[in-house]
PDB file of N, CA and C in Angstrom:
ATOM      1  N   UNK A   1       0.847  -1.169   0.000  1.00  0.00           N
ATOM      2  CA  UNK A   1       0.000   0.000   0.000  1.00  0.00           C
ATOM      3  C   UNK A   1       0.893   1.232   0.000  1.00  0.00           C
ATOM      4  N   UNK A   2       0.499   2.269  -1.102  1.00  0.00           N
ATOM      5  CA  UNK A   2       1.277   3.434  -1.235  1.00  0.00           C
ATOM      6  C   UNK A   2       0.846   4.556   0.333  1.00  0.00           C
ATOM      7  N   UNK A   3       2.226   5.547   0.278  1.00  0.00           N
ATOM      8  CA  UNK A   3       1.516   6.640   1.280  1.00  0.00           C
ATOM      9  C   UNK A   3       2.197   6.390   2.483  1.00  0.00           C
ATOM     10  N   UNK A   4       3.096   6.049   2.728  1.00  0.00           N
ATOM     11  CA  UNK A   4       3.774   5.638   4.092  1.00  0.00           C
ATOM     12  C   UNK A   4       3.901   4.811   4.376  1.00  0.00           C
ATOM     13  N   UNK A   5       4.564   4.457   6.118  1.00  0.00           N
ATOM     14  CA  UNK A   5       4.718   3.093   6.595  1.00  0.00           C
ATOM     15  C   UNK A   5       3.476   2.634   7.364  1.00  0.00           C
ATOM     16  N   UNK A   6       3.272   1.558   7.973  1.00  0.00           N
ATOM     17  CA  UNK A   6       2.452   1.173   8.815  1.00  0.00           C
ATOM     18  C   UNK A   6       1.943   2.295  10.124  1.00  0.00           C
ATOM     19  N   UNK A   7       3.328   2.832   9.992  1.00  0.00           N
ATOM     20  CA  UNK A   7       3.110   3.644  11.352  1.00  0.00           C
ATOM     21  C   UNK A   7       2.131   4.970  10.958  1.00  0.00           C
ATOM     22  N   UNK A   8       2.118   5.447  10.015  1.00  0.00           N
ATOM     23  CA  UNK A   8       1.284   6.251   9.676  1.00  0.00           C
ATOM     24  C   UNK A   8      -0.176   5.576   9.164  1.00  0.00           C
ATOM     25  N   UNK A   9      -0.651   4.950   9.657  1.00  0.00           N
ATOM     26  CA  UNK A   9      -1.966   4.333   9.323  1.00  0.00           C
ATOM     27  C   UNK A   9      -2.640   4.469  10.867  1.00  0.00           C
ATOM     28  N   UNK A  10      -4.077   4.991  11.020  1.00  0.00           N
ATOM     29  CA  UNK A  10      -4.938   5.119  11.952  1.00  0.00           C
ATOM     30  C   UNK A  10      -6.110   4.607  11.900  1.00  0.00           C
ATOM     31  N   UNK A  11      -6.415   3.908  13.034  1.00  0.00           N
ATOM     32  CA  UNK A  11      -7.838   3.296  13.117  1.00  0.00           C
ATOM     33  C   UNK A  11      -8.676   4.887  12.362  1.00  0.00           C
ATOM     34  N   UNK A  12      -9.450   3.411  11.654  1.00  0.00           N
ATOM     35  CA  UNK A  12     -11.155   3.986  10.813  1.00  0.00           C
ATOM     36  C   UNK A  12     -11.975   4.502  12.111  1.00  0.00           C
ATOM     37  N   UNK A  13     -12.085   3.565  13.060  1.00  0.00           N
ATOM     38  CA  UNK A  13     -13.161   3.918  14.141  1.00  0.00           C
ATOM     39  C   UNK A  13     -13.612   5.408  14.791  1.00  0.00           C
ATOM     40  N   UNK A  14     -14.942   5.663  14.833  1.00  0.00           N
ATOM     41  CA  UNK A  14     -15.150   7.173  14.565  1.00  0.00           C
ATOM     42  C   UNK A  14     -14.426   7.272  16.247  1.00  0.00           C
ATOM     43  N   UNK A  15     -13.891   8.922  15.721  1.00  0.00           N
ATOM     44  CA  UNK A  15     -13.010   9.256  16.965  1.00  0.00           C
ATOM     45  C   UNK A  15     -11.554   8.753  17.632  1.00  0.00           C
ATOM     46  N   UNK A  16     -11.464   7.194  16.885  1.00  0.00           N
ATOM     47  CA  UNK A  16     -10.259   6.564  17.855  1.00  0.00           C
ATOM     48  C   UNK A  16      -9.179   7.567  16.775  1.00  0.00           C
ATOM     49  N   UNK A  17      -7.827   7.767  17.477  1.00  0.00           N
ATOM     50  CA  UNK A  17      -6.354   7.820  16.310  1.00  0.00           C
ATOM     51  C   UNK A  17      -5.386   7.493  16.852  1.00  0.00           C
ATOM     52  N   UNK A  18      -5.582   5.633  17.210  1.00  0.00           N
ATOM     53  CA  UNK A  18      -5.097   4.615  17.524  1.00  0.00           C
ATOM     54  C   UNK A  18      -4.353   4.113  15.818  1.00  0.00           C
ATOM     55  N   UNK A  19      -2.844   3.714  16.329  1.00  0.00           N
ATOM     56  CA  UNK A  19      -2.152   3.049  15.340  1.00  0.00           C
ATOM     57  C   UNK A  19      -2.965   1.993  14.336  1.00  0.00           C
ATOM     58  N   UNK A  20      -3.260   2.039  13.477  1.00  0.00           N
ATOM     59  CA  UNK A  20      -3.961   0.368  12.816  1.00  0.00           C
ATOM     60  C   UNK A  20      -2.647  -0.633  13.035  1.00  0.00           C
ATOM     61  N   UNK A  21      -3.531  -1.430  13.153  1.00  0.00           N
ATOM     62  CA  UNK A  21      -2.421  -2.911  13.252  1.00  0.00           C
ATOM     63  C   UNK A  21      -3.376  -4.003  12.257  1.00  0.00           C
ATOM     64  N   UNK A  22      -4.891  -3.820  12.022  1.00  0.00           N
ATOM     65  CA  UNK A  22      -5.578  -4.660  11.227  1.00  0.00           C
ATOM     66  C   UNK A  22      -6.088  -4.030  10.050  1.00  0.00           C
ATOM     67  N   UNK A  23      -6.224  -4.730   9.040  1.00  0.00           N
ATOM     68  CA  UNK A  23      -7.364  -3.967   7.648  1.00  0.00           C
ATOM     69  C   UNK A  23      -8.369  -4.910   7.636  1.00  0.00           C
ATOM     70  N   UNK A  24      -9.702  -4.157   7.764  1.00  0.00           N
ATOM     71  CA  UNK A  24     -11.114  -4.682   7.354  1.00  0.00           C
ATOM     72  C   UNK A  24     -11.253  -4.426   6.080  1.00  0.00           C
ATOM     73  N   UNK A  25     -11.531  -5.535   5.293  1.00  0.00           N
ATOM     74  CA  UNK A  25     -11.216  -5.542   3.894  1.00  0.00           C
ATOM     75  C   UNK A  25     -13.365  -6.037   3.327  1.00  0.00           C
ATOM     76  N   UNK A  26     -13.233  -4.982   2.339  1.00  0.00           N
ATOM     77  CA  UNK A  26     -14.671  -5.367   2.232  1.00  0.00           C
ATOM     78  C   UNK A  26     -15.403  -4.834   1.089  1.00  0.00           C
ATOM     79  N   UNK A  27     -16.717  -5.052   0.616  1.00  0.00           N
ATOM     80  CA  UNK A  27     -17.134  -4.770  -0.048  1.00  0.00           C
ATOM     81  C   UNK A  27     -18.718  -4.638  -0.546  1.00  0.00           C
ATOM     82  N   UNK A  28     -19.334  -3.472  -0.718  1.00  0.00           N
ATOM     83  CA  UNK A  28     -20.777  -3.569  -1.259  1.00  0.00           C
ATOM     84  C   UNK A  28     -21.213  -4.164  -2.597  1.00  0.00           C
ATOM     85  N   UNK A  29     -21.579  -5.377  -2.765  1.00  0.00           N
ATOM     86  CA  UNK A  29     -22.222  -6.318  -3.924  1.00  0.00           C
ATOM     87  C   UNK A  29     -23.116  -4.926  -5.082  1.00  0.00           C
ATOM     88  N   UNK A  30     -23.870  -4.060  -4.863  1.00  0.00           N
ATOM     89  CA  UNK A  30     -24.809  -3.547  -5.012  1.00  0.00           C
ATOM     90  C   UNK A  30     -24.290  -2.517  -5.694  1.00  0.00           C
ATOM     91  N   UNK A  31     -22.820  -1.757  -5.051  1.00  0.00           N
ATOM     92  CA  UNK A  31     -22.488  -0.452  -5.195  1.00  0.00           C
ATOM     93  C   UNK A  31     -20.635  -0.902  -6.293  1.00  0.00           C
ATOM     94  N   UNK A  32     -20.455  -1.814  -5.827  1.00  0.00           N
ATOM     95  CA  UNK A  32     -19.065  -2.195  -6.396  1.00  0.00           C
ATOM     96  C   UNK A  32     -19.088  -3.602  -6.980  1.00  0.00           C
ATOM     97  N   UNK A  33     -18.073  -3.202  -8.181  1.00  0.00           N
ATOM     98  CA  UNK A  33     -17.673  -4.119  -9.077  1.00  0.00           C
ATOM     99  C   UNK A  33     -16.778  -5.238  -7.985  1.00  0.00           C
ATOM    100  N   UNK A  34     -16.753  -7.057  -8.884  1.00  0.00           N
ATOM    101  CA  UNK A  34     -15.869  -7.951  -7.574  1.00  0.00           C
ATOM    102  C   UNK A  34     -15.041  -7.986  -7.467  1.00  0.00           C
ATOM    103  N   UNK A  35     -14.241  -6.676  -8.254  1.00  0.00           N
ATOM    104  CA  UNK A  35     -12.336  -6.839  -7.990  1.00  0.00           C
ATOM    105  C   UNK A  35     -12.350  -5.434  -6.927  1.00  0.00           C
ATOM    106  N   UNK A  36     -13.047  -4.620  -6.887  1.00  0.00           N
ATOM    107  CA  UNK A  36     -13.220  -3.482  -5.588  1.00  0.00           C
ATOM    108  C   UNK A  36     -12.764  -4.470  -4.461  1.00  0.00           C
ATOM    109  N   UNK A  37     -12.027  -3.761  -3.754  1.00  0.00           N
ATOM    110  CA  UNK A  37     -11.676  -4.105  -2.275  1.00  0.00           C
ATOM    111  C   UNK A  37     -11.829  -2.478  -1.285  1.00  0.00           C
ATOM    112  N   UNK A  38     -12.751  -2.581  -0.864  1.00  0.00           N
ATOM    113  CA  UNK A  38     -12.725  -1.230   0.264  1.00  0.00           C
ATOM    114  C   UNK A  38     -11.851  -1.585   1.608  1.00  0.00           C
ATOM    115  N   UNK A  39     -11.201  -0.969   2.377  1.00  0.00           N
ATOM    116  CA  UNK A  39     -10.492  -0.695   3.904  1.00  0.00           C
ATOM    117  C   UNK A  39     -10.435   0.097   4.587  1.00  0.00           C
ATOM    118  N   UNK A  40     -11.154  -0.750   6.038  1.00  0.00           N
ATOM    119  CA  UNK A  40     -11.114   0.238   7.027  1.00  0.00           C
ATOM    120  C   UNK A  40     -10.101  -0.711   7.736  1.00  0.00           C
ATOM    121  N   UNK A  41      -9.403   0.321   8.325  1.00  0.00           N
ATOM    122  CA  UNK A  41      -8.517   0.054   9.430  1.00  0.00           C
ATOM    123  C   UNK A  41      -8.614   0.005  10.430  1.00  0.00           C
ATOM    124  N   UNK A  42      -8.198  -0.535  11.244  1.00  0.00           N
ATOM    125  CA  UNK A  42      -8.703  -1.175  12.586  1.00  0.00           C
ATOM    126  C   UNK A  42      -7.385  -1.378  14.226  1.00  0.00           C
ATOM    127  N   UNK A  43      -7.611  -0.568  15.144  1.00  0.00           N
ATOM    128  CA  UNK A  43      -6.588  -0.987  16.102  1.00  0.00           C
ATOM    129  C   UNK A  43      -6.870  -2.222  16.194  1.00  0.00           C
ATOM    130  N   UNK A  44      -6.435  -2.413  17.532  1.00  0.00           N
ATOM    131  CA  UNK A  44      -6.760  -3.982  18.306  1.00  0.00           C
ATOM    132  C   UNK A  44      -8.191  -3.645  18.723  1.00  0.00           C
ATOM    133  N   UNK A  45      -8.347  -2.496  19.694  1.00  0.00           N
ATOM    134  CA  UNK A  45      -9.557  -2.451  20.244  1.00  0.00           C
ATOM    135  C   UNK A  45     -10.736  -2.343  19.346  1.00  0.00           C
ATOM    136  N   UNK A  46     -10.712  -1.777  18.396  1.00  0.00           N
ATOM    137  CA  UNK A  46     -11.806  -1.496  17.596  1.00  0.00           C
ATOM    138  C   UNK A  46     -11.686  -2.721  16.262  1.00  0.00           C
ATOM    139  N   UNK A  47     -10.838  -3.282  16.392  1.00  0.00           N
ATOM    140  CA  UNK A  47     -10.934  -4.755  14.548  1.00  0.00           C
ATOM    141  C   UNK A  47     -12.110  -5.149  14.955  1.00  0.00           C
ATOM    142  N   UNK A  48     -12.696  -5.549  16.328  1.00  0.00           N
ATOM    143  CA  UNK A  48     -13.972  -6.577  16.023  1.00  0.00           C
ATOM    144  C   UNK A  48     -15.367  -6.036  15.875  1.00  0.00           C
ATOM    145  N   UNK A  49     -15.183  -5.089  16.691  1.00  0.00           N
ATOM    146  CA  UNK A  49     -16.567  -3.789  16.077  1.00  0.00           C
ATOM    147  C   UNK A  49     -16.640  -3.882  14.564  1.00  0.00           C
ATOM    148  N   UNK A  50     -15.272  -3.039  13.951  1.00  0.00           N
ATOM    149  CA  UNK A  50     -15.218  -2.624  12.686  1.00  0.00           C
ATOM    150  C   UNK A  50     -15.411  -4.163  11.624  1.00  0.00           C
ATOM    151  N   UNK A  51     -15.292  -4.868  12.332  1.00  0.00           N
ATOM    152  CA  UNK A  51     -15.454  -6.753  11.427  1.00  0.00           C
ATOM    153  C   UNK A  51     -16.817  -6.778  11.204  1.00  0.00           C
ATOM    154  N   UNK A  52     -17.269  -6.684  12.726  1.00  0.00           N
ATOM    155  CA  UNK A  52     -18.985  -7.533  12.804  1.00  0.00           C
ATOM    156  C   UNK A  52     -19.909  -6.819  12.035  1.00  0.00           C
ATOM    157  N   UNK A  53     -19.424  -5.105  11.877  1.00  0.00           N
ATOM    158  CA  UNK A  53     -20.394  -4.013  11.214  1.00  0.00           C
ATOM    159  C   UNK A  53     -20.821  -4.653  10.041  1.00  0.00           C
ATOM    160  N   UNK A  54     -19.228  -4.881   9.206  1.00  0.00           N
ATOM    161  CA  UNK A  54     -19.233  -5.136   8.140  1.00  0.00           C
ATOM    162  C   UNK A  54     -19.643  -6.664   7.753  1.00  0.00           C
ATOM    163  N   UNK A  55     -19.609  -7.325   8.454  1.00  0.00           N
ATOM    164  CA  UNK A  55     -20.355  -8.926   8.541  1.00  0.00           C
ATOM    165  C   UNK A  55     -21.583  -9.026   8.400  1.00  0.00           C
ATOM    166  N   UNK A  56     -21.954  -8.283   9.512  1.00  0.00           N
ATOM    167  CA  UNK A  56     -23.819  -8.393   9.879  1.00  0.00           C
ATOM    168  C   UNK A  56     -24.161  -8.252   8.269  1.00  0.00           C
ATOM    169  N   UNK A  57     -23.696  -7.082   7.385  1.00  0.00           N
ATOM    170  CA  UNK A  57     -24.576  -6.950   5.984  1.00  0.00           C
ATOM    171  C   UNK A  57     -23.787  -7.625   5.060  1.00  0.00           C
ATOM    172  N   UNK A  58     -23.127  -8.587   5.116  1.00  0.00           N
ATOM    173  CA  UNK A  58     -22.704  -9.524   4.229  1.00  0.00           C
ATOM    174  C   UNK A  58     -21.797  -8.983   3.386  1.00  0.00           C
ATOM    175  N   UNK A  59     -20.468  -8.251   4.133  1.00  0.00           N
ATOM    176  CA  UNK A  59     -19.962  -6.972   3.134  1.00  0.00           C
ATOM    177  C   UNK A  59     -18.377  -7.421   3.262  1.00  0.00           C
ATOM    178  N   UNK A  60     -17.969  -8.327   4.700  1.00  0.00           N
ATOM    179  CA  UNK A  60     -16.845  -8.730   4.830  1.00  0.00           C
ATOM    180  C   UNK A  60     -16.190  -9.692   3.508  1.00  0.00           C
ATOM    181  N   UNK A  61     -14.792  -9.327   3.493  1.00  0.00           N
ATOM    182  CA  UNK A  61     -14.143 -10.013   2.058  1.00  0.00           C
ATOM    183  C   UNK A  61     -13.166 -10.707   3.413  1.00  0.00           C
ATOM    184  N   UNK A  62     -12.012  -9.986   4.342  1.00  0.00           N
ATOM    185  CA  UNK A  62     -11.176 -10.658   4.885  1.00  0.00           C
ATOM    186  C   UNK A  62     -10.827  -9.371   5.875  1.00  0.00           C
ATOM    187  N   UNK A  63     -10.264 -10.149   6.738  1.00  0.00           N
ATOM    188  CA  UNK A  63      -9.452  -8.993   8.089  1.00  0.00           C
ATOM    189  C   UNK A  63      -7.582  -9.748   8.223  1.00  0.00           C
ATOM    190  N   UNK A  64      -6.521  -8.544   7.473  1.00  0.00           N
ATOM    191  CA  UNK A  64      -5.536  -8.936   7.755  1.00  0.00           C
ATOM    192  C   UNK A  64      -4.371  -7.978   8.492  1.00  0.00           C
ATOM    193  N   UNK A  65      -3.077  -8.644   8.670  1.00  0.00           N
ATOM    194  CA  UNK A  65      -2.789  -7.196   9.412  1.00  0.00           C
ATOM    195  C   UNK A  65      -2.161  -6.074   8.254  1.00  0.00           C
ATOM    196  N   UNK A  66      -2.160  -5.176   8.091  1.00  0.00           N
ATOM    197  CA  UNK A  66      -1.889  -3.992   7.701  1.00  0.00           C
ATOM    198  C   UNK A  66      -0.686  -4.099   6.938  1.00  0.00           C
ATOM    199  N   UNK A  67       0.538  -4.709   7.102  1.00  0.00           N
ATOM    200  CA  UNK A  67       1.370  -5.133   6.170  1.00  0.00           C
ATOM    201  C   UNK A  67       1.292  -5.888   5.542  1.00  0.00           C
ATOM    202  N   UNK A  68      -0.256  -6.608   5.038  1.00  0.00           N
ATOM    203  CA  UNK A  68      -0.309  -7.480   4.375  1.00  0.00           C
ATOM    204  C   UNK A  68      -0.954  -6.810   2.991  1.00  0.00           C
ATOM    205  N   UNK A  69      -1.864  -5.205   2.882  1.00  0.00           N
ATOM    206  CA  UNK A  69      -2.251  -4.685   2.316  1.00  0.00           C
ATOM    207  C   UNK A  69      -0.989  -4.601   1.177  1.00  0.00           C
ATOM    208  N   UNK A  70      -2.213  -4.771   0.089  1.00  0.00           N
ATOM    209  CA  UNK A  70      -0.853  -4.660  -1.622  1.00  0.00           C
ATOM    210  C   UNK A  70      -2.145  -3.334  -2.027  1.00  0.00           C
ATOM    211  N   UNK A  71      -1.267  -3.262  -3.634  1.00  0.00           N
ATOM    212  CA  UNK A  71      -1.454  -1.539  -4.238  1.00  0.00           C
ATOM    213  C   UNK A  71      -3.320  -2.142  -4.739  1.00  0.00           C
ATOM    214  N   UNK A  72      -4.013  -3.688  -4.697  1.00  0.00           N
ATOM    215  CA  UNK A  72      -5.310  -3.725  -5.004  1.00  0.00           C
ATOM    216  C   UNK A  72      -6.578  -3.297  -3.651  1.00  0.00           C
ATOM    217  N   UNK A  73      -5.963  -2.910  -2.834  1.00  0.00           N
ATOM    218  CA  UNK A  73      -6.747  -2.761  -1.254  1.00  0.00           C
ATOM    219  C   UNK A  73      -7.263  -1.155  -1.483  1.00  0.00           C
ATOM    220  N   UNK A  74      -7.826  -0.494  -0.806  1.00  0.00           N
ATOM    221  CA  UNK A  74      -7.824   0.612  -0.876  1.00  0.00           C
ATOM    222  C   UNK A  74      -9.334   1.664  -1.908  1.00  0.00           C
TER     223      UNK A  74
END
């Protein structure tokens, strides 16, 4: 992923600006084509909130850690 190192990446979660250490990797069927990958980023405290959101509506693709993101994420 372009734009810096890991260390410059911050939880998605409204309000946190906690380091990310996870990417919620995901996608709307409805709104996006199946090679789209959307990411929210995720500390520790907030990955399972930011997972289940995206679960409950059937939107989760994968949750990995943040250095695993390549230039198709995003």
């Amino acid at each position: 992923m372009t734009g810096g190192g890991p260390g410059d990446l911050v939880c998605s979660a409204k309000a946190c600006r906690r380091q990310a250490a996870h990417a919620v990797v995901w996608r709307n069927p409805a709104l996006h084509s199946a090679q789209r990958r959307k990411v929210w980023l995720a500390c520790g405290e907030h990955r399972d909130h930011l997972r289940d959101f995206v679960q409950l509506r059937g939107f989760l693709i994968e949750v990995l850690p943040v250095d695993e993101l390549t230039e198709a994420d995003g």
